[in-house]
C-alpha atoms as a PDB file:
ATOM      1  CA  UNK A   1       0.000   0.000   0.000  1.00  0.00           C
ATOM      2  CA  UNK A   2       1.506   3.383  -0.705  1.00  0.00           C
ATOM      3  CA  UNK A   3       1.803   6.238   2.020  1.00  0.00           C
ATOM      4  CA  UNK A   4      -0.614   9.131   2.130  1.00  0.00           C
ATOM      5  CA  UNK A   5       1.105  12.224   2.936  1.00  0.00           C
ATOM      6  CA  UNK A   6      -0.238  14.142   6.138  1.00  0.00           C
ATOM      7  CA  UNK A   7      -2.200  17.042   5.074  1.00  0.00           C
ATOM      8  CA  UNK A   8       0.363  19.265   7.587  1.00  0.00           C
ATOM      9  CA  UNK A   9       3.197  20.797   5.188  1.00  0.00           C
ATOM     10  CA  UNK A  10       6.258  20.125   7.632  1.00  0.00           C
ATOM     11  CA  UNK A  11       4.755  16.403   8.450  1.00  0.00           C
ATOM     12  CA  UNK A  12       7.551  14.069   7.337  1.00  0.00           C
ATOM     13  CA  UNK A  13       7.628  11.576   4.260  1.00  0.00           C
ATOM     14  CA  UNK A  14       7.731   7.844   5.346  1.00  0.00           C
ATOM     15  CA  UNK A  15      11.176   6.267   5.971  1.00  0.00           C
ATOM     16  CA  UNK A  16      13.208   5.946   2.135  1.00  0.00           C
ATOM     17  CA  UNK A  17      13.726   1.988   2.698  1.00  0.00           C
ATOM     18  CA  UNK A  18       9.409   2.079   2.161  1.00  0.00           C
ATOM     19  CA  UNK A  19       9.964   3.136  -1.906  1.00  0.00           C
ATOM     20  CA  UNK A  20       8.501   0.676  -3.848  1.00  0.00           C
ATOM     21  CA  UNK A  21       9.773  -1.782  -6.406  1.00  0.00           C
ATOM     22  CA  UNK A  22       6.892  -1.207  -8.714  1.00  0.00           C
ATOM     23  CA  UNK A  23       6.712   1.242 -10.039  1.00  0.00           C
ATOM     24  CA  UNK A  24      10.041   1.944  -8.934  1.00  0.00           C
ATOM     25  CA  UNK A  25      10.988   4.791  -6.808  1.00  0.00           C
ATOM     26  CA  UNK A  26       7.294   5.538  -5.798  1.00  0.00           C
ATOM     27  CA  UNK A  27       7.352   6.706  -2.109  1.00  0.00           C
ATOM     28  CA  UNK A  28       4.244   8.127  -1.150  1.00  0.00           C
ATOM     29  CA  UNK A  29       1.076  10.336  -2.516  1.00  0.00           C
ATOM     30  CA  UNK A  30      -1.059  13.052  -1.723  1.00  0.00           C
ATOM     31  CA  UNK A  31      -0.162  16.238   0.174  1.00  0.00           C
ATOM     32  CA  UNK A  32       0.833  19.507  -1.067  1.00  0.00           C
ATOM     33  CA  UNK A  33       2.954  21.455  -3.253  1.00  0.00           C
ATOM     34  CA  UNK A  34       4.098  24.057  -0.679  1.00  0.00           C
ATOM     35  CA  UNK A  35       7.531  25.898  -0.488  1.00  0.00           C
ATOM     36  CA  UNK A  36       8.062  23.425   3.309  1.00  0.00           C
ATOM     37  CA  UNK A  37       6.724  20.517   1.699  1.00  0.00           C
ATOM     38  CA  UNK A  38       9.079  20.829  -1.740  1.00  0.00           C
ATOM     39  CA  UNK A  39      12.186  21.796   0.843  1.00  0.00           C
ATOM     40  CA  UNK A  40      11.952  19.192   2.462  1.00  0.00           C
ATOM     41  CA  UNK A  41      11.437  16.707  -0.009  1.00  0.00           C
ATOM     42  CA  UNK A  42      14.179  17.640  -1.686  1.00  0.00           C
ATOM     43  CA  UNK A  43      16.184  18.144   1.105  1.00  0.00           C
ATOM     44  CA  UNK A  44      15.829  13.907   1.404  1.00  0.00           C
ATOM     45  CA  UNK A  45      16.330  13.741  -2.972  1.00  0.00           C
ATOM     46  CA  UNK A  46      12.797  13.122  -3.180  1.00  0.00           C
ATOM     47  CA  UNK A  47      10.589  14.889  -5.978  1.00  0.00           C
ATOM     48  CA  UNK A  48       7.163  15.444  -7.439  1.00  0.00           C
ATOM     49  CA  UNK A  49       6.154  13.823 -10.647  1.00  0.00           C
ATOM     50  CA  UNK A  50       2.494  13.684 -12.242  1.00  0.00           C
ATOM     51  CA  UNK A  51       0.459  14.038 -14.411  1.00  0.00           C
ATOM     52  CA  UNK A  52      -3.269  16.798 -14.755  1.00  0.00           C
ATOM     53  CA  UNK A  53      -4.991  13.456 -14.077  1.00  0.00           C
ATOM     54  CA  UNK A  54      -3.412  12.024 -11.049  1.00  0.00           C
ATOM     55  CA  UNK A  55      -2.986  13.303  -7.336  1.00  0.00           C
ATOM     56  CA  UNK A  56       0.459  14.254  -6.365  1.00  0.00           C
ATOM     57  CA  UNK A  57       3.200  11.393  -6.592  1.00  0.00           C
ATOM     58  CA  UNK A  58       6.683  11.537  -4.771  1.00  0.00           C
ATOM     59  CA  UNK A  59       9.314   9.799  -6.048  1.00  0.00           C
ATOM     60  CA  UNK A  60      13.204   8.191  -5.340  1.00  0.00           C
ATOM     61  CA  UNK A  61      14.394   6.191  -7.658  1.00  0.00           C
ATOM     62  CA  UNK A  62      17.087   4.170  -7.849  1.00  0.00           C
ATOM     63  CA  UNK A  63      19.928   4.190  -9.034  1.00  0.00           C
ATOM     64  CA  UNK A  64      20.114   8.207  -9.734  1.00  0.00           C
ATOM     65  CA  UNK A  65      21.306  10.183 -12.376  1.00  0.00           C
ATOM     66  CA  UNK A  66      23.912  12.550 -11.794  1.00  0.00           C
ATOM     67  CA  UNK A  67      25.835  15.348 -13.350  1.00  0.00           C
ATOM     68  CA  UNK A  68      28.996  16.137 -11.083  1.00  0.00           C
ATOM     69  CA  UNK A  69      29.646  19.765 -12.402  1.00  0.00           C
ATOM     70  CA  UNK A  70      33.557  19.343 -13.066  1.00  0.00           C
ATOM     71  CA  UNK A  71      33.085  15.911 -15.055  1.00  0.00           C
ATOM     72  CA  UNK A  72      30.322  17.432 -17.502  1.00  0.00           C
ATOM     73  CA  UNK A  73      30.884  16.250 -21.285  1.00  0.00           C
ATOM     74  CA  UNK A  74      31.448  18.945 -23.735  1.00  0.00           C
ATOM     75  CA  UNK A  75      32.040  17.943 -27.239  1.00  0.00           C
ATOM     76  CA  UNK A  76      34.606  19.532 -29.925  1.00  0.00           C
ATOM     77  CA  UNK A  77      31.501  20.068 -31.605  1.00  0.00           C
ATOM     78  CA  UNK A  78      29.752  21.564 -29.000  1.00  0.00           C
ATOM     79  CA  UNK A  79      32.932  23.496 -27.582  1.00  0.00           C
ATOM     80  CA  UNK A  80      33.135  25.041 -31.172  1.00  0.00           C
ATOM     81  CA  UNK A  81      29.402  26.234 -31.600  1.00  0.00           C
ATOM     82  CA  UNK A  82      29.984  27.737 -27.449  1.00  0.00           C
ATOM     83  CA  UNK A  83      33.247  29.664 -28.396  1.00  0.00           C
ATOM     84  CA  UNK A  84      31.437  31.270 -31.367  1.00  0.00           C
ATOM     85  CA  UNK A  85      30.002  33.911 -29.281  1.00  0.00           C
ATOM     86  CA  UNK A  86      26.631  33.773 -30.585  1.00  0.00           C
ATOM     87  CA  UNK A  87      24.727  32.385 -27.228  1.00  0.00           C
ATOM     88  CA  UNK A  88      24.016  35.182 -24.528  1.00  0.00           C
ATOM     89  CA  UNK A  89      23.738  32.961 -21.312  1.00  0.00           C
ATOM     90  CA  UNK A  90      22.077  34.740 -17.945  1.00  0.00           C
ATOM     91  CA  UNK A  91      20.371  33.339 -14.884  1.00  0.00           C
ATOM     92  CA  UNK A  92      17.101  33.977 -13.583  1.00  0.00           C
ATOM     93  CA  UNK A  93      16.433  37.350 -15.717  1.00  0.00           C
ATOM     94  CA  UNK A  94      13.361  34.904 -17.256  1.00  0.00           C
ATOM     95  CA  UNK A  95      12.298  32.262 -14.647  1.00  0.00           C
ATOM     96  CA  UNK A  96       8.954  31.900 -15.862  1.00  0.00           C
ATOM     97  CA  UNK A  97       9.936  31.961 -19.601  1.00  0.00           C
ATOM     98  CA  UNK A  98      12.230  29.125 -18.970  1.00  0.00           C
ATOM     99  CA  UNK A  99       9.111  27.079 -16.676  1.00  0.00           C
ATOM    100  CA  UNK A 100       6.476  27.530 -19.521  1.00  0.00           C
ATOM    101  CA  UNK A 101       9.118  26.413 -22.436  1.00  0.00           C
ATOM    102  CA  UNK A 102       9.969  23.456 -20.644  1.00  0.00           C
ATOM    103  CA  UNK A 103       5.806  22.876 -20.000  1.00  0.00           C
ATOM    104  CA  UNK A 104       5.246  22.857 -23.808  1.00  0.00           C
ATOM    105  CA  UNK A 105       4.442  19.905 -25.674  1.00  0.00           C
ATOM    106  CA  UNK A 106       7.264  17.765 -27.160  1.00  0.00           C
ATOM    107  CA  UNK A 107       6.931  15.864 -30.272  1.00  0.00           C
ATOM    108  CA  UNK A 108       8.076  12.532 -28.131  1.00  0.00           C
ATOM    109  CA  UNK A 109       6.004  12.958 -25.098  1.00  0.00           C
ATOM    110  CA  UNK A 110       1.920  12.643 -25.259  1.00  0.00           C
ATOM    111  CA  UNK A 111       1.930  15.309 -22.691  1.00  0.00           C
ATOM    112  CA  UNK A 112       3.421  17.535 -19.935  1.00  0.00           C
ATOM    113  CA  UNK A 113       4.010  16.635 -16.125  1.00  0.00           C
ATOM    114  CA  UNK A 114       4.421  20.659 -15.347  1.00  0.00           C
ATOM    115  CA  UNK A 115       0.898  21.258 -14.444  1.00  0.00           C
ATOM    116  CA  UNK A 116      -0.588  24.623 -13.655  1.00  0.00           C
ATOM    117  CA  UNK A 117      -0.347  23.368  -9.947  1.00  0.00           C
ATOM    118  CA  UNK A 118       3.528  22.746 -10.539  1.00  0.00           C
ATOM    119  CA  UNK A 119       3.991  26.013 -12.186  1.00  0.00           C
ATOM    120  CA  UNK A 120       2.811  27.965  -9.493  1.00  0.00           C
ATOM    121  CA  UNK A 121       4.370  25.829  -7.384  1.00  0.00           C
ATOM    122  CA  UNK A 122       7.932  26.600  -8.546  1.00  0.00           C
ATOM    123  CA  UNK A 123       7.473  30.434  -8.952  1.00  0.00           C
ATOM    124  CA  UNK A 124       6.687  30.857  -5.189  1.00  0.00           C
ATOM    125  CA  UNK A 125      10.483  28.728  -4.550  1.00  0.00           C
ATOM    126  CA  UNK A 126      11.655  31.283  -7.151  1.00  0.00           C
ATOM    127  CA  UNK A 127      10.768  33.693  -5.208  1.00  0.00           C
ATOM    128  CA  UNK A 128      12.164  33.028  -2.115  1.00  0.00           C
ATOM    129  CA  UNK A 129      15.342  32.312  -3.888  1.00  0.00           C
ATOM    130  CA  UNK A 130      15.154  28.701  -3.991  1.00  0.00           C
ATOM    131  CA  UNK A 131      14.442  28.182  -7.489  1.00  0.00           C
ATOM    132  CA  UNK A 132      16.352  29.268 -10.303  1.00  0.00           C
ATOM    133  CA  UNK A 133      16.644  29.561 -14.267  1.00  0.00           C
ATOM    134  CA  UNK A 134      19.835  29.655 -16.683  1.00  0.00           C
ATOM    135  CA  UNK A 135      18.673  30.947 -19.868  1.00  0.00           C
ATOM    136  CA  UNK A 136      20.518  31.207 -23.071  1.00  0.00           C
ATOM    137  CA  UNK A 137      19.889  33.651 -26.257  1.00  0.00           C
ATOM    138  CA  UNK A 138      20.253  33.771 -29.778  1.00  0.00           C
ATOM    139  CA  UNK A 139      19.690  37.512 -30.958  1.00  0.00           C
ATOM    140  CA  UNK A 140      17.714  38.570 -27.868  1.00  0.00           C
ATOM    141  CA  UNK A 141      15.377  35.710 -28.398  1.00  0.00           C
ATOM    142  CA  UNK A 142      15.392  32.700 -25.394  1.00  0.00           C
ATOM    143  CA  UNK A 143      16.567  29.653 -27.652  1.00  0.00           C
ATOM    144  CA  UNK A 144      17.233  27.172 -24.312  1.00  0.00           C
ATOM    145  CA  UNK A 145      17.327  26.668 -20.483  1.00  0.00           C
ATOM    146  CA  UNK A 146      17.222  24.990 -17.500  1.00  0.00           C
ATOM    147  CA  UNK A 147      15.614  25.816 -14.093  1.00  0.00           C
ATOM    148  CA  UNK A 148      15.559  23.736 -11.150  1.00  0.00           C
ATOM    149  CA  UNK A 149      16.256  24.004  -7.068  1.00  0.00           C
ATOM    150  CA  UNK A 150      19.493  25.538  -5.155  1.00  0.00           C
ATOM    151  CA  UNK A 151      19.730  23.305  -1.931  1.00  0.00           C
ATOM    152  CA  UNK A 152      23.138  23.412  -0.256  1.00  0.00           C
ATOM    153  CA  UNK A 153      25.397  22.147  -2.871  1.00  0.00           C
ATOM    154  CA  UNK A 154      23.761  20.457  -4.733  1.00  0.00           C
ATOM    155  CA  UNK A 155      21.724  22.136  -7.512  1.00  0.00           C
ATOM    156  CA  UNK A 156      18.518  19.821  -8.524  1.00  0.00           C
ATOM    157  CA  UNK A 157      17.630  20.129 -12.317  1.00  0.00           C
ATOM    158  CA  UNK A 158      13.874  20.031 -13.340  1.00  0.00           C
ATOM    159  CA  UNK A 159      13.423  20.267 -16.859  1.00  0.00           C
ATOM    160  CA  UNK A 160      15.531  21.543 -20.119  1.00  0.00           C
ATOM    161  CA  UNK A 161      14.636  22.882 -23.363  1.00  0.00           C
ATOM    162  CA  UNK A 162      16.040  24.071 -26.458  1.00  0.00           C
ATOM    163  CA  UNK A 163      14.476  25.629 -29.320  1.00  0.00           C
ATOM    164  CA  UNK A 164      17.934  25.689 -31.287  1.00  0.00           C
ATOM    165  CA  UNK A 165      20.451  22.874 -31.939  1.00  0.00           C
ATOM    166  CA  UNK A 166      22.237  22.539 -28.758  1.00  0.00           C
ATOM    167  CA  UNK A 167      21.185  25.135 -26.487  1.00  0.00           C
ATOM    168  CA  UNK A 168      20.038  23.139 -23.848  1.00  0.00           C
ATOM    169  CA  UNK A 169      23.496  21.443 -23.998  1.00  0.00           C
ATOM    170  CA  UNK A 170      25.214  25.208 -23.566  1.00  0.00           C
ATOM    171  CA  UNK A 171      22.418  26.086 -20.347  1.00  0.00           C
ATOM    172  CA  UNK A 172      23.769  22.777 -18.681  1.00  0.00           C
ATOM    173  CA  UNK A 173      27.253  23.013 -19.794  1.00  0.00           C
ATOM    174  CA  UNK A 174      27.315  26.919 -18.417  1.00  0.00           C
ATOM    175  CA  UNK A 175      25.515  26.110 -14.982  1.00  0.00           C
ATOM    176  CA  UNK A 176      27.899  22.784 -14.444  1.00  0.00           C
ATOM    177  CA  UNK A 177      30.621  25.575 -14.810  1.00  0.00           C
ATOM    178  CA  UNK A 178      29.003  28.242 -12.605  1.00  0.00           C
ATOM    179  CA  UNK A 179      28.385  25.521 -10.013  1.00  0.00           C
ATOM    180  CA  UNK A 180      32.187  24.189  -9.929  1.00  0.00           C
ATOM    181  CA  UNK A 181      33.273  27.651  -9.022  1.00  0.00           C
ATOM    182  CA  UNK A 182      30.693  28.400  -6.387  1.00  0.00           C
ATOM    183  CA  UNK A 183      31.432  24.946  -4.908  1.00  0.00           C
ATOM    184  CA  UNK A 184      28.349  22.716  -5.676  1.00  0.00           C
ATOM    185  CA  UNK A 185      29.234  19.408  -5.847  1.00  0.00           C
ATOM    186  CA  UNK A 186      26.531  18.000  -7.415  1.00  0.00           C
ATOM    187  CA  UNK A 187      23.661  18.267 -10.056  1.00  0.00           C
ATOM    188  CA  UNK A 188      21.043  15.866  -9.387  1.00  0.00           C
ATOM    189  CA  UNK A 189      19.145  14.827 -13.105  1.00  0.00           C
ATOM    190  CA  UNK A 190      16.540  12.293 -11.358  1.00  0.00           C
ATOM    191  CA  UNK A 191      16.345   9.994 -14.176  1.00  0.00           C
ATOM    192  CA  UNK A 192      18.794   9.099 -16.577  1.00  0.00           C
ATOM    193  CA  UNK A 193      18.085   9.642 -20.586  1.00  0.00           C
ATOM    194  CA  UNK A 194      20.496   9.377 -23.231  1.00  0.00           C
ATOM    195  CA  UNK A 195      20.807  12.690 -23.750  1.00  0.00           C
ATOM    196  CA  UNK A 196      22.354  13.181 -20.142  1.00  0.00           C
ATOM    197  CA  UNK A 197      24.605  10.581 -20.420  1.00  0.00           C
ATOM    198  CA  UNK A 198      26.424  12.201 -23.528  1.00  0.00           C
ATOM    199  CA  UNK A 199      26.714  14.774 -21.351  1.00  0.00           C
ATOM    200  CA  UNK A 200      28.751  13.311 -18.965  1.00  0.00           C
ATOM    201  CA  UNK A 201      25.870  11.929 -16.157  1.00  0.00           C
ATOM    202  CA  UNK A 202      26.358   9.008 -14.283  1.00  0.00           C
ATOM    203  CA  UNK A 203      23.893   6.504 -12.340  1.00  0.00           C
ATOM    204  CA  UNK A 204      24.419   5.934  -8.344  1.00  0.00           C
ATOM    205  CA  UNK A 205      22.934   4.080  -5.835  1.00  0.00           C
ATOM    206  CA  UNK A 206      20.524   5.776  -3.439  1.00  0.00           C
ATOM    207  CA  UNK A 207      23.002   4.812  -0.985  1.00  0.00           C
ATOM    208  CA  UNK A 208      25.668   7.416  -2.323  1.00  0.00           C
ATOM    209  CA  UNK A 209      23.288   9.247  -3.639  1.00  0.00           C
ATOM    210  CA  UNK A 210      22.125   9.823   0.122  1.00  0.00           C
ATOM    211  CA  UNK A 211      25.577  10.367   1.382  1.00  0.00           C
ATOM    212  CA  UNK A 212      26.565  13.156  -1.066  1.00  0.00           C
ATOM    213  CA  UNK A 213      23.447  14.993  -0.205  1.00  0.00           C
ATOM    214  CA  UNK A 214      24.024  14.414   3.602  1.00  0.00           C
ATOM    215  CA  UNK A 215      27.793  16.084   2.606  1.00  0.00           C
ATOM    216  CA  UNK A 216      26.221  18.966   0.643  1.00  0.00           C
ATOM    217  CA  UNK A 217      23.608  19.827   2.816  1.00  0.00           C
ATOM    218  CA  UNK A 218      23.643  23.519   4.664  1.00  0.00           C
ATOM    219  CA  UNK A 219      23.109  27.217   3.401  1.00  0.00           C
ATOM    220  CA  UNK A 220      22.674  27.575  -0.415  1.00  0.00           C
ATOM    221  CA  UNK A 221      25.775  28.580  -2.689  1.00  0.00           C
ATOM    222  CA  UNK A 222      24.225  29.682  -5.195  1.00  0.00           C
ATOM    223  CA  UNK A 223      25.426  33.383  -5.281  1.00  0.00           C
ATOM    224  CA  UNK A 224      23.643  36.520  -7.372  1.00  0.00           C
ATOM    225  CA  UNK A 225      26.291  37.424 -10.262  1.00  0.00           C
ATOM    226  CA  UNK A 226      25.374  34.193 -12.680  1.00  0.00           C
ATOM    227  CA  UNK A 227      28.529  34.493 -15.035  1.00  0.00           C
ATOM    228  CA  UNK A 228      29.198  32.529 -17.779  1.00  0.00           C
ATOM    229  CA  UNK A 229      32.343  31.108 -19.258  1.00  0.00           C
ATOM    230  CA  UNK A 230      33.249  33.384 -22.120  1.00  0.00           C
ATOM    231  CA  UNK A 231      35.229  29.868 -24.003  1.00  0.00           C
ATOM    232  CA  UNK A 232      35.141  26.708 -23.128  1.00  0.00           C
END
């Protein structure tokens, strides 16, 4: 049977050893979307993930994708196209841009798992400072980017987009960069996709998965003064 959440925001999740097999990484359901509740959760590497038709699913899966910021991939392609100077790369100057590109429909997914509910969801953590966008330009015009949650030192990824060949690959490539300096030490990507693992992401156990957040946890680093790598 899975857990119901409490109704009370700061009411814990159940224990992590209680995630079941099938699906995999379920933990519990119900509960809220608040700024305590998604702290929290996080906090512990748990996360939110349904869809307009289902009540609210938290999740842990194992093993986990991560991107640890000084190992990310970047291609002699990719370096090229970066070095260019064409991409304009900023954080958090379009948070909500970023959200409702990532919300729109994909030609390989039936639908979208950022609900309205999510949306709002994330713009109140944006405003406190917990959530956070890196946004990348071609002319003026937002062509990629990549919001998610500062927690410590560990920067959780939500969603990516690009509208352009490879700008999604530059927003992730130019926050892994950002991160390494302020001292993040890791970049949690949930699941793993192809995609992710070009790019240098790796799969851990929940066990280490747990230890580096227990080693990253404490005040955010993520600083105001996003700047981004003039060449790779």
């Amino acid at each position: 049977m899975i857990p119901i959440l409490d109704s009370d925001p700061g009411s814990p999740f159940p224990p992590t050893d209680q995630v079941l097999e099938e699906p995999q990484g379920l933990l519990a359901v119900g509960g809220d979307l608040s700024p305590t509740r998604l702290i929290n959760a996080y906090r512990q590497g748990i996360f939110p993930w349904f869809s307009e038709d289902q009540p609210i699913l938290w999740w842990l899966p194992s093993p986990r994708c991560v991107i640890y910021p000084d190992s990310v991939h970047v291609s002699r392609r990719l370096r090229r196209r970066y070095n260019q100077g064409q991409f304009d790369v900023s954080a958090d100057q379009a948070f909500g841009e970023v959200v409702e590109a990532c919300a729109a429909p994909r030609r390989d997914q039936d639908g979208t798992w950022i609900t309205a509910e999510m949306k709002s969801a994330y713009h109140r953590l944006h405003d406190m400072g917990v959530a956070h966008s890196v946004e990348v330009r071609i002319d003026k015009q937002l062509a990629g980017g990549i919001y998610g949650l500062a927690l410590g030192r560990v920067f959780f990824g939500e969603s990516m987009f690009s509208k352009h060949q490879d700008t999604s690959k530059i927003a992730l490539v130019a926050l892994c960069r950002q991160l390494q300096k302020w001292g993040f030490t890791l970049l949690d990507c949930q699941v793993s996709n192809p995609h992710l693992m070009r790019m240098g992401a790796v799969e851990i156990t929940r066990y280490d998965f747990d230890r580096l957040l227990a080693s990253a946890d404490g005040p955010s680093h993520w600083k105001p003064g996003f700047r981004a790598v003039k060449r790779l």
